[in-house]
Protein backbone atom coordinates (compact mmCIF):
# COMPACT_ATOMS: atom_id res chain seq x y z
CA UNK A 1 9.45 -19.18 24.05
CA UNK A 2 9.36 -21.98 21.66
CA UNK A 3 10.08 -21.66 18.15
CA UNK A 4 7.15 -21.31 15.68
CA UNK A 5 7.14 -24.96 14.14
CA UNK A 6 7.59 -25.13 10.31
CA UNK A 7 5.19 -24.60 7.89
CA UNK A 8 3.59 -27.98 6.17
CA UNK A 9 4.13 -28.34 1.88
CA UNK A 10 0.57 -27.19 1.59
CA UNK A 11 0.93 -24.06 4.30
CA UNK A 12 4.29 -23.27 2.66
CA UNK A 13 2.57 -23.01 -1.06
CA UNK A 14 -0.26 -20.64 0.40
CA UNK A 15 1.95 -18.76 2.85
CA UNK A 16 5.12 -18.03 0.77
CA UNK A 17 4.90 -19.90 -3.20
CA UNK A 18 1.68 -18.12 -3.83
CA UNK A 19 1.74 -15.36 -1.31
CA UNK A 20 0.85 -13.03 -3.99
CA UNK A 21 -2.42 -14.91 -5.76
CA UNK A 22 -6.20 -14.99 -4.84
CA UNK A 23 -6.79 -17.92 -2.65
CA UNK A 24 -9.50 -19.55 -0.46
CA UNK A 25 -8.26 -21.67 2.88
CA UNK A 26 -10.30 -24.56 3.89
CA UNK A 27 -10.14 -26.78 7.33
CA UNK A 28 -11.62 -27.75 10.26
CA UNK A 29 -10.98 -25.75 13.41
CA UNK A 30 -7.84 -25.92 15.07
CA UNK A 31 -5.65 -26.97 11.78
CA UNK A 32 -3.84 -23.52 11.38
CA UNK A 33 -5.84 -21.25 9.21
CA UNK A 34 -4.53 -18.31 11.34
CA UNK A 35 -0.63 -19.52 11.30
CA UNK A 36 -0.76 -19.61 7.69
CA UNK A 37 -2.53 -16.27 7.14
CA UNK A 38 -0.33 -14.68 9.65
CA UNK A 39 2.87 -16.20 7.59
CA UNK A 40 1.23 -15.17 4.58
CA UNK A 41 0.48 -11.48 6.04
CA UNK A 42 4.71 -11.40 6.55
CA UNK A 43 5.78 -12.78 3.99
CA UNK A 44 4.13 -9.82 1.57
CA UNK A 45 5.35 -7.70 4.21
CA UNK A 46 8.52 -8.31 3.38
CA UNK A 47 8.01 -8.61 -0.37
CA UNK A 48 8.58 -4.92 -0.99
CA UNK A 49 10.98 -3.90 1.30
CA UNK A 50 11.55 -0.54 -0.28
CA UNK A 51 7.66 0.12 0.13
CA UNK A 52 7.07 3.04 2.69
CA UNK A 53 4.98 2.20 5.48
CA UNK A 54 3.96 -1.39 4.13
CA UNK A 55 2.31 -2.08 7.37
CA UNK A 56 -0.18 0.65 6.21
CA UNK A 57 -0.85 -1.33 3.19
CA UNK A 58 -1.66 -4.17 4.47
CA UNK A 59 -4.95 -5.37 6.00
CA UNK A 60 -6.09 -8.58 7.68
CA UNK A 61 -9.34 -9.50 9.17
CA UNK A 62 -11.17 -12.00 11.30
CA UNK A 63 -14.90 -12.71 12.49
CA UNK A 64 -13.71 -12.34 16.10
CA UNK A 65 -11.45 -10.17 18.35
CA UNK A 66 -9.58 -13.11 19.62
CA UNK A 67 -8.39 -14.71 16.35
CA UNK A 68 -7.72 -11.26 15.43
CA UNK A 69 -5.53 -10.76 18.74
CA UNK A 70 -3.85 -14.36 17.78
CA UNK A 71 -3.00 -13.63 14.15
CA UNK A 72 -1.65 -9.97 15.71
CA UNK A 73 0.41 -12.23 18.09
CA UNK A 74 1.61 -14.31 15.22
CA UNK A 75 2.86 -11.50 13.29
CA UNK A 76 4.88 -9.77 15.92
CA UNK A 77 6.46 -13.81 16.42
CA UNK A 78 7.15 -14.40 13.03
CA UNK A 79 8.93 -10.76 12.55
CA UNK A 80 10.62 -11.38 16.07
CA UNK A 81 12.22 -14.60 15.10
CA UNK A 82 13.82 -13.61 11.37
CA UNK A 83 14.98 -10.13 12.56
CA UNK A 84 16.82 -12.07 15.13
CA UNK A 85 18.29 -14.21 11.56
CA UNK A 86 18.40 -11.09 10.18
CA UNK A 87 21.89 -8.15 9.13
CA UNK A 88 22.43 -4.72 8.66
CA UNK A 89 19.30 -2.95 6.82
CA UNK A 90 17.75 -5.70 7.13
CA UNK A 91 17.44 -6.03 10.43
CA UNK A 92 16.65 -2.48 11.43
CA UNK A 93 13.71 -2.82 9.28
CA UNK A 94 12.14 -5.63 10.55
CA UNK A 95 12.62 -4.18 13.80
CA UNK A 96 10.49 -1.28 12.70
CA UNK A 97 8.12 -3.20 11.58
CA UNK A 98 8.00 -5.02 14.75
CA UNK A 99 7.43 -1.91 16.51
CA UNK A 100 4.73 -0.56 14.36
CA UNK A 101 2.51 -4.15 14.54
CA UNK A 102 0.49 -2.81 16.87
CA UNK A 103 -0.92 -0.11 14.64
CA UNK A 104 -1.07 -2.54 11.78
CA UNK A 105 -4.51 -3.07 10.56
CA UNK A 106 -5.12 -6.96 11.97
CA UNK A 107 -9.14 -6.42 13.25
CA UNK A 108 -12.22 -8.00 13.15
CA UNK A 109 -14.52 -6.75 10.28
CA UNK A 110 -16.35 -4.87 11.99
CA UNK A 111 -13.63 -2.45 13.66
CA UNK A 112 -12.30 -1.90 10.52
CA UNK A 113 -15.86 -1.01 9.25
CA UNK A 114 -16.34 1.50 12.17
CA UNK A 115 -12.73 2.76 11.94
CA UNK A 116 -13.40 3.81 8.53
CA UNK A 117 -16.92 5.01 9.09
CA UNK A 118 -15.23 6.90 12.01
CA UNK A 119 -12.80 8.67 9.55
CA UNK A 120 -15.33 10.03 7.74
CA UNK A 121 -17.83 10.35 9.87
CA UNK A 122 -18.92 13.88 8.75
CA UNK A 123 -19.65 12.34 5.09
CA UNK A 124 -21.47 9.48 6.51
CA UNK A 125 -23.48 12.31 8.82
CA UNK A 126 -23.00 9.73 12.08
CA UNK A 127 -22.10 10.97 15.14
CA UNK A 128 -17.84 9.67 15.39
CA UNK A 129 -18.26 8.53 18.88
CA UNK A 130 -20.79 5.57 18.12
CA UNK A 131 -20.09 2.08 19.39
CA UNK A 132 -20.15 -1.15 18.33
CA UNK A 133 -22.85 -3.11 19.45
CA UNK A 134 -21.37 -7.12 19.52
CA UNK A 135 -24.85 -7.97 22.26
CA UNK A 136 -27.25 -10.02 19.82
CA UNK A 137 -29.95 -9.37 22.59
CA UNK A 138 -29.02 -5.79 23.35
CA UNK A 139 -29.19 -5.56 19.18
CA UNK A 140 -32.74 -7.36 18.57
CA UNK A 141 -34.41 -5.51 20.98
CA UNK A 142 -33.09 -2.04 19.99
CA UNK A 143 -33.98 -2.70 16.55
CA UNK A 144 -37.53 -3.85 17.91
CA UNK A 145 -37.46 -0.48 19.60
CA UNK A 146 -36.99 1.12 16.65
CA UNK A 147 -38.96 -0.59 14.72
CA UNK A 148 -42.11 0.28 17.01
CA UNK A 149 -41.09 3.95 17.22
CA UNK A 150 -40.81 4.11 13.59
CA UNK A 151 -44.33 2.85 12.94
CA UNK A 152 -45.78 4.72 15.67
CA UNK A 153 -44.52 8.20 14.76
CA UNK A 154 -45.93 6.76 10.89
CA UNK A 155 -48.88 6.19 12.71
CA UNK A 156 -49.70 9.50 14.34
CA UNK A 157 -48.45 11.53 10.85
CA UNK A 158 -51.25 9.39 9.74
CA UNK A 159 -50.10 7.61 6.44
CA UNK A 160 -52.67 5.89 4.91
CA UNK A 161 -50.77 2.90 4.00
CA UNK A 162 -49.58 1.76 7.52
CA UNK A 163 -53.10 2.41 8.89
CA UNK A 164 -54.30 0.41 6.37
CA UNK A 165 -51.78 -2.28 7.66
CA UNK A 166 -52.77 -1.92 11.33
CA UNK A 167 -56.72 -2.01 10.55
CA UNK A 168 -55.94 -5.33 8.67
CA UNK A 169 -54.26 -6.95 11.78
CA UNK A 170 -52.89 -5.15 14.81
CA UNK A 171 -50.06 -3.41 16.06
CA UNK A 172 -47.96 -6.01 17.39
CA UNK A 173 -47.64 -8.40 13.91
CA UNK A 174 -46.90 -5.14 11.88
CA UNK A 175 -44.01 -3.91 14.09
CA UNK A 176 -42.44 -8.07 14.01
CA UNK A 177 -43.22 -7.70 10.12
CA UNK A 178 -41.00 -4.42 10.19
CA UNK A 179 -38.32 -6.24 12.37
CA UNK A 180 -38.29 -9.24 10.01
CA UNK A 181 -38.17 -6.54 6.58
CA UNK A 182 -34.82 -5.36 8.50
CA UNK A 183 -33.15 -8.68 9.50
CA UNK A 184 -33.65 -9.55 5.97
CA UNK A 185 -32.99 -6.11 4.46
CA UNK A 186 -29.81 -7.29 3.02
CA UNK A 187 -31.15 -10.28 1.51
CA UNK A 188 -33.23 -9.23 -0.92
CA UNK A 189 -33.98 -6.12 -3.33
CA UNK A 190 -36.83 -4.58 -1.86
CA UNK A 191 -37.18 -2.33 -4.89
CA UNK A 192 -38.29 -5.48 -6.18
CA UNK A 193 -41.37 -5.79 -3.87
CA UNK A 194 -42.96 -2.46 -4.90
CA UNK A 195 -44.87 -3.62 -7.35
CA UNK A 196 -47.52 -5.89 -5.48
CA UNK A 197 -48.94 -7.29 -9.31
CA UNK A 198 -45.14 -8.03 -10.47
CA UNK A 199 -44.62 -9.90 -6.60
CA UNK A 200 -47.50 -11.89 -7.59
CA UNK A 201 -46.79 -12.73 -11.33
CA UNK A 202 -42.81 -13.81 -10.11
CA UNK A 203 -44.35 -15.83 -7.32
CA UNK A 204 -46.21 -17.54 -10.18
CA UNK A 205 -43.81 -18.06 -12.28
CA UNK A 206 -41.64 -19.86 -9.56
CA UNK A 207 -44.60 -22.51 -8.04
CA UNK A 208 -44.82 -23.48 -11.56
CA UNK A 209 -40.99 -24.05 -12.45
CA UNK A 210 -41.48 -26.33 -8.81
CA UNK A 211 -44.57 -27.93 -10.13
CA UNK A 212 -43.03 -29.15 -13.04
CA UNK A 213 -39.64 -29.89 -11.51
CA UNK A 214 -41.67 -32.06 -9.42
CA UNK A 215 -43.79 -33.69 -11.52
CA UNK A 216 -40.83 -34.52 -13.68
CA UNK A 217 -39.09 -36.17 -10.31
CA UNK A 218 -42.22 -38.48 -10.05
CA UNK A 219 -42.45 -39.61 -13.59
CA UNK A 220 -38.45 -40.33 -13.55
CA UNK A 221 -39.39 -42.12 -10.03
CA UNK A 222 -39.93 -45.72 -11.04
């Protein structure tokens, strides 16, 4: 196996000199975000030494399964190489650690989301063994399921306002509406939208601050 090339100046100042403050990594694929977040994830492994269990205190996560498997990978390399540096307590440490990487918390957001939901899954009244779904198709077409059950079932307990809705248009356009309200439910407040009069009056107030931002634009226009 070849030795893990150095770090850069600027990898060495995020990885190790500043291991310990709030900072945001910027670059184009491929130019080592993951080596220098793995480094950095080791080097404040090995900050507090005396810590018990720091591998439990530790998390790092990724958008996707294989950068998470790759920074994982990293880890285990970076430990491998200075316990093999390494003496005495030293040593037998890191090799702990080296064992226990595998059960270190290196996911993708979303399996740390469900681990957690998972570990409390009474409180969150969800049934423990629910799975991830990672399908975009398999995921926009159960929510369209849902949402068609949802106002169906609304339908036949016969709330006034939905049938209002349907006798204004049809089923079809309500049920994408309801599809579209979730896709954008985290968006937006819809405790804002209750009130149809204060919708309107904001909605106002906004295509004038554009009318007048644009009318200013053409006057400066020469």
């Amino acid at each position: 196996m070849n030795p893990t090339p150095p770090l850069t100046a600027a990898q060495h100042r995020a990885a190790v000199e500043r291991s310990g403050d709030n900072l945001a990594l910027r670059s184009g694929a491929g130019c080592g975000k993951t080596f220098v977040l793995a480094r950095r994830f080791t080097e404040l492994l090995m900050r507090d030494p005396g810590a018990a269990d720091p591998l439990s205190r530790l998390v790092a996560l990724t958008f996707t399964d294989k950068a998470a498997l790759e920074m994982a990978q990293r880890v285990r390399r970076f430990l491998s190489e200075t316990a093999a540096r390494a003496k005495g307590d030293d040593r037998r440490r890191l090799l702990e650690w080296l064992e226990g990487v595998d059960e270190a918390r290196v996911s993708t957001i979303h399996s740390f989301c469900a681990a957690l939901l998972r570990g409390a899954a009474v409180e969150a009244g969800i049934d423990p063994a629910f799975t991830v779904c990672s399908d975009e198709l398999l995921s926009a077409q159960m929510s369209a399921e849902a949402a068609e059950q949802a106002v169906i079932e609304a339908i036949e307990q016969q709330q006034e306002d939905v049938a209002a809705l349907v006798l204004r248009g049809s089923l079809d356009p309500l049920i994408q509406r309801v599809c579209t309200l979730v896709e954008k439910r985290t968006a937006a407040d819809l405790a804002d939208y209750g009130n149809p009069q204060a919708t309107l009056r904001r909605w106002g107030e906004l295509v004038e601050q554009q009318r007048e931002q644009a009318t200013s634009e053409l006057q400066a226009d020469q």
